[in-house]
Protein backbone atom coordinates (compact mmCIF):
# COMPACT_ATOMS: atom_id res chain seq x y z
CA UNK A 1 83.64 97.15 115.73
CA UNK A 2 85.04 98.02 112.17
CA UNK A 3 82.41 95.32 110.41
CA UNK A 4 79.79 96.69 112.59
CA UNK A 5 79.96 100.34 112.91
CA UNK A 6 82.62 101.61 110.49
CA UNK A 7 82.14 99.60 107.53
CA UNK A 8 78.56 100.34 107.13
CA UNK A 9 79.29 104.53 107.92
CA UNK A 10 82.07 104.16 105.14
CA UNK A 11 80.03 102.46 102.64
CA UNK A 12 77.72 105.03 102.57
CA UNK A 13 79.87 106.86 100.29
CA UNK A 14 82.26 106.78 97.49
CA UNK A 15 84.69 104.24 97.51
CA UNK A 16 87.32 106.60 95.87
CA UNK A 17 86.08 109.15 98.27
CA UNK A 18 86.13 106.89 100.77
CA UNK A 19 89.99 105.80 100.29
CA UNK A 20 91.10 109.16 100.85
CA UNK A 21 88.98 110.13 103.35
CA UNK A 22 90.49 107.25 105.37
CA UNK A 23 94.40 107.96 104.25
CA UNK A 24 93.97 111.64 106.04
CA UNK A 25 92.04 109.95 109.07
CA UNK A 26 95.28 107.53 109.39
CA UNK A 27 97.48 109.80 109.07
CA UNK A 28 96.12 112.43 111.15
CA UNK A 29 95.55 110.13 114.09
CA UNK A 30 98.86 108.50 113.96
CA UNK A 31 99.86 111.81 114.79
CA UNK A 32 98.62 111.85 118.09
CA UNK A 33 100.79 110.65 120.80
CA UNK A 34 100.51 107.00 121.80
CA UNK A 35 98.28 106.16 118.59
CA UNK A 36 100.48 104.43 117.09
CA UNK A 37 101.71 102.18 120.27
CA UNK A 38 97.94 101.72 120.63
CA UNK A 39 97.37 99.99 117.20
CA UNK A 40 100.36 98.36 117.31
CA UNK A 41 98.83 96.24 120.50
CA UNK A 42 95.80 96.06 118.90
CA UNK A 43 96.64 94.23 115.76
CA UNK A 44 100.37 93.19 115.74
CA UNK A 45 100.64 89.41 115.87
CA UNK A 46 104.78 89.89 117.51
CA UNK A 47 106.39 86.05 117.49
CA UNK A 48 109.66 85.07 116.24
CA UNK A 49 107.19 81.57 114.79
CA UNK A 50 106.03 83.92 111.97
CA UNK A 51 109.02 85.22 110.56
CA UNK A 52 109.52 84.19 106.96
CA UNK A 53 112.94 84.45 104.83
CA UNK A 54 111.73 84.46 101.02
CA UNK A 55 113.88 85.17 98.27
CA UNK A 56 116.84 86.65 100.90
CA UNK A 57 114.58 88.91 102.69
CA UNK A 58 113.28 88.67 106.28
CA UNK A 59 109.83 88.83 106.96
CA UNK A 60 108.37 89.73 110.33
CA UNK A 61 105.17 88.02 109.64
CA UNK A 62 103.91 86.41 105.99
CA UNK A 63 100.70 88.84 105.39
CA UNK A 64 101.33 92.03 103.74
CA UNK A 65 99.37 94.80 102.16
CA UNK A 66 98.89 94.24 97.94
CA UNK A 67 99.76 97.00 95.99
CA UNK A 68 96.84 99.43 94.36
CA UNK A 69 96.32 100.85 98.22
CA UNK A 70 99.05 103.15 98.94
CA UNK A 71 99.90 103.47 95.11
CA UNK A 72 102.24 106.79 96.15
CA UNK A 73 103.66 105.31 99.54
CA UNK A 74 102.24 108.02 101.26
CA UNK A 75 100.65 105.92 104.06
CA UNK A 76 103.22 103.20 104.32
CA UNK A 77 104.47 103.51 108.20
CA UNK A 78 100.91 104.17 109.82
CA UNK A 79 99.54 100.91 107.28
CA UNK A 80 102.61 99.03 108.96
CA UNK A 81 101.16 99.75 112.43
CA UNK A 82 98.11 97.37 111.79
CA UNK A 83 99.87 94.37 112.05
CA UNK A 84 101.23 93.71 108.54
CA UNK A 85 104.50 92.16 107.84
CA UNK A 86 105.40 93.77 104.60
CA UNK A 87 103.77 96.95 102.58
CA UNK A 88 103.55 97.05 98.68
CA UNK A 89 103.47 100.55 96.80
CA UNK A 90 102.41 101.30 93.50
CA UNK A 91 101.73 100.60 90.94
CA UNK A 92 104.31 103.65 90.00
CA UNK A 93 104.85 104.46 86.54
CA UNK A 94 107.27 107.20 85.12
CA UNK A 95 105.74 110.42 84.70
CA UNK A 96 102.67 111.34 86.69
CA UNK A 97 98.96 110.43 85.64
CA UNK A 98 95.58 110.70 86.90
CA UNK A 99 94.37 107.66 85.68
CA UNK A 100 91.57 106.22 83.91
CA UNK A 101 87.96 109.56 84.05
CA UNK A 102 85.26 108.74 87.58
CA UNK A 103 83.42 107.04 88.15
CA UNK A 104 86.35 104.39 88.29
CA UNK A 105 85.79 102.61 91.68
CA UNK A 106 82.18 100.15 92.27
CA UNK A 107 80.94 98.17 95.25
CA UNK A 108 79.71 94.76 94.75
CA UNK A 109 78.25 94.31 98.39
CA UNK A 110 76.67 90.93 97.46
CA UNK A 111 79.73 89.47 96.11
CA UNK A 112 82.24 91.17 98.76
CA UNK A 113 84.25 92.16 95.63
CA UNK A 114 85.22 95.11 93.92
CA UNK A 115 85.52 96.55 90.60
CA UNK A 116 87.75 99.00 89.75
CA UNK A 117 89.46 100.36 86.53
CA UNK A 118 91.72 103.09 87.91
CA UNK A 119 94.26 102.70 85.48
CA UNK A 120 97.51 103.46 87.27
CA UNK A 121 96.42 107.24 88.67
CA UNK A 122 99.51 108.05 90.89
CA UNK A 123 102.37 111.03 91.45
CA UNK A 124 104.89 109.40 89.43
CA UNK A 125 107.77 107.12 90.57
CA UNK A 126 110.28 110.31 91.58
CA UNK A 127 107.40 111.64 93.85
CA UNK A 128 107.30 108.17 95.94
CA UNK A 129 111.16 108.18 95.55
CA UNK A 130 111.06 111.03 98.06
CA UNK A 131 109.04 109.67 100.51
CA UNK A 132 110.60 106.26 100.71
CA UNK A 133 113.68 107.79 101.56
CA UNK A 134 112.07 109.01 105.07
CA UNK A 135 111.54 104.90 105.84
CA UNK A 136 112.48 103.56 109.20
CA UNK A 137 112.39 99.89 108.95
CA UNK A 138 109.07 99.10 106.98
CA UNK A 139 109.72 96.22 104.52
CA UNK A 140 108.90 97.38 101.10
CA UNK A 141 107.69 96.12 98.03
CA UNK A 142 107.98 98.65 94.94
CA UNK A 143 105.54 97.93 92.01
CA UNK A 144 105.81 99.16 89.11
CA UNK A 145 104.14 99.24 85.23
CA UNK A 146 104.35 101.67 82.42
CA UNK A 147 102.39 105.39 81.33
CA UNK A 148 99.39 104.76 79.40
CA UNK A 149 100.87 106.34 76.34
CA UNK A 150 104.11 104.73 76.29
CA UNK A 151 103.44 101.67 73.35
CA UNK A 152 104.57 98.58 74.30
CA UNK A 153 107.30 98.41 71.72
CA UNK A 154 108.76 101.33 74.18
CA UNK A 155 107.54 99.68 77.47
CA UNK A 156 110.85 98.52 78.91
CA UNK A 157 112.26 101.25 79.18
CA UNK A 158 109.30 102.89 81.14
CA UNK A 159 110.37 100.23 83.58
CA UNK A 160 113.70 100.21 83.60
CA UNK A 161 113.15 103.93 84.89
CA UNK A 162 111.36 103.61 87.88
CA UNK A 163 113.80 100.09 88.52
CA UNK A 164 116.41 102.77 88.68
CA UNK A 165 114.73 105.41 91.04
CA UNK A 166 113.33 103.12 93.31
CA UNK A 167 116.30 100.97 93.76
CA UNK A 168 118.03 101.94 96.98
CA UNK A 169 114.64 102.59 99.00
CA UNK A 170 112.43 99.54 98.13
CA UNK A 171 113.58 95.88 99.53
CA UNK A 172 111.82 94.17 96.48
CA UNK A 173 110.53 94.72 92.56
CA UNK A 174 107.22 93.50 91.23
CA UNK A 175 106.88 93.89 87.43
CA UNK A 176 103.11 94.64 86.61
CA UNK A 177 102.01 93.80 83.60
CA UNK A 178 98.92 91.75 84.09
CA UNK A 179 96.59 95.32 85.30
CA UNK A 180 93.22 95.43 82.93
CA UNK A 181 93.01 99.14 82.83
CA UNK A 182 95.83 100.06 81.12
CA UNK A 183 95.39 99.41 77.21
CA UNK A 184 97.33 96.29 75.87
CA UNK A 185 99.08 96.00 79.17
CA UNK A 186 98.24 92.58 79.21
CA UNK A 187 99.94 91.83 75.66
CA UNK A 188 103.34 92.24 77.77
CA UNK A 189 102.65 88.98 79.58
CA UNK A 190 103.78 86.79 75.81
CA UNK A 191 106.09 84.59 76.61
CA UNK A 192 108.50 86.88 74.09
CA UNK A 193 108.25 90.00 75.00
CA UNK A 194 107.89 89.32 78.86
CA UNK A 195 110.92 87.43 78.76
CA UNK A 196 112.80 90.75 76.92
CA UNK A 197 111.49 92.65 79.67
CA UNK A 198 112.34 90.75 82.58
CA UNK A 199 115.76 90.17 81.33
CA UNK A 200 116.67 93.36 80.89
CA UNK A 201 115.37 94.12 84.34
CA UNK A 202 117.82 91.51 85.73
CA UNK A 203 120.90 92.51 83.68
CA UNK A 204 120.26 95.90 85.43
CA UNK A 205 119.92 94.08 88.64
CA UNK A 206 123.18 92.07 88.16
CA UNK A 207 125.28 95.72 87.69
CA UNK A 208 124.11 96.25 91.02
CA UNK A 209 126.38 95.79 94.13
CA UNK A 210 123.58 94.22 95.44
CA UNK A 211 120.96 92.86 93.36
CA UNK A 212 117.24 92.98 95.04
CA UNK A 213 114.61 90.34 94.00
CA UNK A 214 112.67 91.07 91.03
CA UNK A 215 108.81 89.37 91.10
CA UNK A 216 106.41 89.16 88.54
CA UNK A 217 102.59 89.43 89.13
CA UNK A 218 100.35 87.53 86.80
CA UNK A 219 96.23 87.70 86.18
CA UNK A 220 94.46 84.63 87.65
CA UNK A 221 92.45 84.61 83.36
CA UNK A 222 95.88 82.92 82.06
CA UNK A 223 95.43 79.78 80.72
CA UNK A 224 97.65 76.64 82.17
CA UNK A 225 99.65 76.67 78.49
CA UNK A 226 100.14 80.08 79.68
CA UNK A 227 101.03 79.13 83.42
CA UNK A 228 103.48 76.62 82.13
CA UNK A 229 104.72 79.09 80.28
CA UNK A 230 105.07 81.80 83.01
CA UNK A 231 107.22 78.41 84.77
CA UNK A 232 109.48 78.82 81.82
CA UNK A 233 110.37 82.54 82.00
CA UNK A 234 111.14 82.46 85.67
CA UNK A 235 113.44 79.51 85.37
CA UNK A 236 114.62 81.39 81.88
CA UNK A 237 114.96 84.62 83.39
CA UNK A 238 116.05 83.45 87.05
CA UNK A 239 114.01 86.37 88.85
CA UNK A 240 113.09 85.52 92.42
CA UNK A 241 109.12 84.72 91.96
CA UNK A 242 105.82 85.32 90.95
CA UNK A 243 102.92 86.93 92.29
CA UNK A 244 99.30 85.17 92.23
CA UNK A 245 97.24 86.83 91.48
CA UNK A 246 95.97 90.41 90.01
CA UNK A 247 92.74 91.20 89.21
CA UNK A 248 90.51 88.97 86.92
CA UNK A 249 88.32 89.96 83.63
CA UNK A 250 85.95 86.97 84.61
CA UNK A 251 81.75 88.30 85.89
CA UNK A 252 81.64 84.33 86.18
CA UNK A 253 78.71 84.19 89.53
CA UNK A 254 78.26 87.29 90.38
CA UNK A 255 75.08 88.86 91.92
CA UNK A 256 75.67 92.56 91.88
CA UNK A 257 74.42 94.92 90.06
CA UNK A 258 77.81 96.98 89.63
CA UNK A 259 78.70 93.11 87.93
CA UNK A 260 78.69 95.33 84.10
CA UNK A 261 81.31 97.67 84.62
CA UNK A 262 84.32 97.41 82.84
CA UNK A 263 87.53 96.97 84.86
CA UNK A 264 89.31 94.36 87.36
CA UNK A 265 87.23 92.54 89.80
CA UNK A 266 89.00 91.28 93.33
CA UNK A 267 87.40 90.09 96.05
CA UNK A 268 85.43 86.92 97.05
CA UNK A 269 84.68 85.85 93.43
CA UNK A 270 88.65 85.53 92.86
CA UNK A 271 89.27 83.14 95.92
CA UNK A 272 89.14 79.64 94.50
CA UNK A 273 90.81 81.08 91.49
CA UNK A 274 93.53 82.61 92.78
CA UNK A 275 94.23 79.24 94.95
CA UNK A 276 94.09 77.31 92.11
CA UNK A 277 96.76 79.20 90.12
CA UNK A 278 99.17 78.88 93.12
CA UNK A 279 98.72 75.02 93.58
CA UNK A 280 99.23 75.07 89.89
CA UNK A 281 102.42 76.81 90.07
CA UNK A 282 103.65 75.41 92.71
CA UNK A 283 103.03 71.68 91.61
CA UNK A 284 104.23 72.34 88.24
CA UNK A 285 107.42 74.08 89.36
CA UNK A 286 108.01 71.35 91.80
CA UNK A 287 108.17 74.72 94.31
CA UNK A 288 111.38 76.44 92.45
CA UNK A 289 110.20 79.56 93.09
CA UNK A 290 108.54 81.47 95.81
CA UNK A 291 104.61 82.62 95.01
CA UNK A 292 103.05 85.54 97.03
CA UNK A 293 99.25 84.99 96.89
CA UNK A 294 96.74 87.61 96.51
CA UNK A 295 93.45 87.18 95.54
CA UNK A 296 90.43 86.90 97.86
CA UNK A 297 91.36 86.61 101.12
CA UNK A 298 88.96 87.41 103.12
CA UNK A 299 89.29 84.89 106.17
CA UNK A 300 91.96 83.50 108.09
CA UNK A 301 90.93 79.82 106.22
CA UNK A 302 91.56 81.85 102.98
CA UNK A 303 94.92 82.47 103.93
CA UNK A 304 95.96 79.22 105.33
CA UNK A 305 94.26 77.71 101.88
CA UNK A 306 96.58 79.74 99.91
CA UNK A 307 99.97 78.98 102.58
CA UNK A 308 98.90 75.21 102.11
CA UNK A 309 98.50 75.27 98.09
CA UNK A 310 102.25 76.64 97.66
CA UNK A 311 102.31 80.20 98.79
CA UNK A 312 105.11 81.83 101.42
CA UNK A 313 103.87 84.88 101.87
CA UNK A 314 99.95 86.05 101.08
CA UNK A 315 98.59 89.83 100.70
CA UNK A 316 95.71 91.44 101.17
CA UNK A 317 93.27 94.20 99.42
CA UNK A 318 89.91 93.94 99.29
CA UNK A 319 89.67 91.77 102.41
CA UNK A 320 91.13 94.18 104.18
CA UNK A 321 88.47 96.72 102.33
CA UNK A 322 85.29 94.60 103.29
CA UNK A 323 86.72 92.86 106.88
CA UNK A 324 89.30 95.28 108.72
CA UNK A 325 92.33 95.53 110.03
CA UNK A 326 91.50 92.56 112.57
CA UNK A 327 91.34 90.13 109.48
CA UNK A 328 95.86 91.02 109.70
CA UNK A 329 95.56 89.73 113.52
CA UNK A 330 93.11 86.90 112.68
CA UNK A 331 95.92 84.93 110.27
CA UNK A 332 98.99 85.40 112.21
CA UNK A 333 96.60 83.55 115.09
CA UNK A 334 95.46 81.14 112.63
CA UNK A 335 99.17 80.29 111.25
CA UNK A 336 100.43 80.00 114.84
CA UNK A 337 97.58 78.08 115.72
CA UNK A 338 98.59 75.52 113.06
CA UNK A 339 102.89 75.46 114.36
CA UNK A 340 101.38 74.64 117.83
């Protein structure tokens, strides 16, 4: 119903528009009695065969929600009723910031990919803070990056901030510094300074009573010198794993007309990408680290490609955009079908 009916009603409109148009429908239907026992049947996938345990967390099922779609964890319990196993907010930076001016947000229909340069618009980390602490069981993943205007001489401690605020309500970190639309963001990811900043993060961590797992998220343009690399500062830096992968700068085959604007393309055209920096990972790592895989998923085969090249867990975004909430159900089947 949603590829047929839904999709082509919302995709009439603004994407932006579109995203928040959707949040209040959520929201206000999951208010209705017996809404949210009704998606729950509808798209939860409940069997004790998908449960994961990754880097000392338990997850009901390995497919959760990437970060970028509830970037101020506004939305996270009624997104947990469709079926996902796990629910990443953020990016969160610091102080407040609206972000990069709109038109931000394009379509590529013929590609089943989307552009966007948003550039971290969200409420700031303290705002998020506040409504994490109303959770009731959701498994969450806290992303976070740095304000625009901080330099990246002063970046760590951007986030060591929101490390501290969002410590007792998220399960897990993910360091983000591999976003296109935030200006010399990408610099971070040198071996040198990426190293300085993860370490810091997990000499925080260690002061902890309990110290959570701190990932990294990495664009699928690095080259493999800079994969091998990326090896290096996990094992260096001992944080829990990576995740692969974030947008890409690449127009490489593309057939839409949106192809020209500037910002991070996900979607279809990132599949065989993101799969290949996984396997890549994974092989050269000899698997001593856990890799969540993002990156054009958009089929229960896409999934199982990325499980079988070296992922545990796997995320979606613009799948979900372009297929639905089914596409959640469709790989839990798949993955049971394949224990059986």
């Amino acid at each position: 119903m949603y590829k047929q009916f839904i999709r082509p009603l919302l995709f009439r409109f603004d994407p932006e528009k579109v995203h928040h148009f959707t949040f209040s429908a959520l929201c206000f239907a999951c208010k209705i009695p017996g809404v949210p026992a009704w998606l729950k049947s509808a798209y939860e996938v409940a069997d004790a065969r998908l449960e994961r345990e990754v880097f000392g967390l338990k997850f009901k099922n390995p497919v959760g929600l990437a970060a970028g779609f509830d970037k101020d964890a506004k939305l996270y319990h009624e997104l947990s009723y469709l079926g996902f196993g796990f629910i990443e907010i953020g990016t969160l930076t610091p102080k407040p910031q609206d972000g990069n001016p709109k038109k931000r947000l394009f379509r590529l229909l013929e590609d089943s990919a989307i552009i966007n340069r948003m550039g971290f618009n969200n409420q700031g980390v303290d705002a998020a803070v506040l409504r994490l602490q109303k959770n009731k069981g959701v498994l969450i993943g806290g992303n976070i990056g740095k304000n625009k205007n901080t330099p990246n001489e002063q970046a760590t401690a951007d986030y060591v901030y929101s490390f501290e605020a969002l410590y007792d309500v998220v399960d897990y970190f993910v360091v983000n510094v591999s976003s296109p639309n935030t200006p010399n963001l990408r610099a971070l990811q040198d071996k040198e300074p990426l190293t300085q900043l993860l370490q810091e993060l997990q000499n925080r961590n260690a002061q902890k009573v309990k110290a959570k797992p701190i990932l990294l998220k990495i664009a699928p343009d690095l080259t493999n010198e800079q994969l091998l690399d990326i090896i290096d500062i996990v094992q260096t830096t001992q944080i829990a794993g990576v995740i692969a992968t974030n947008t890409t700068l690449s127009r490489e085959g593309l057939h839409s007309s949106n192809q020209s604007e500037a910002g991070g393309l996900s979607g279809k055209p990132l599949t065989a990408r993101a799969t290949e920096v996984i396997r890549f990972l994974a092989q050269n790592s000899q698997g001593a680290f856990p890799i969540i895989g993002v990156g054009g998923i958009h089929s229960a085969q896409d999934a199982l490609d990325k499980l079988e090249a070296g992922a545990s867990l796997i995320q979606l975004y613009t799948g979900f955009i372009y297929e639905g909430p089914a596409l959640v159900k469709q790989i839990n089947q798949a993955i049971l079908a394949k224990i059986r």
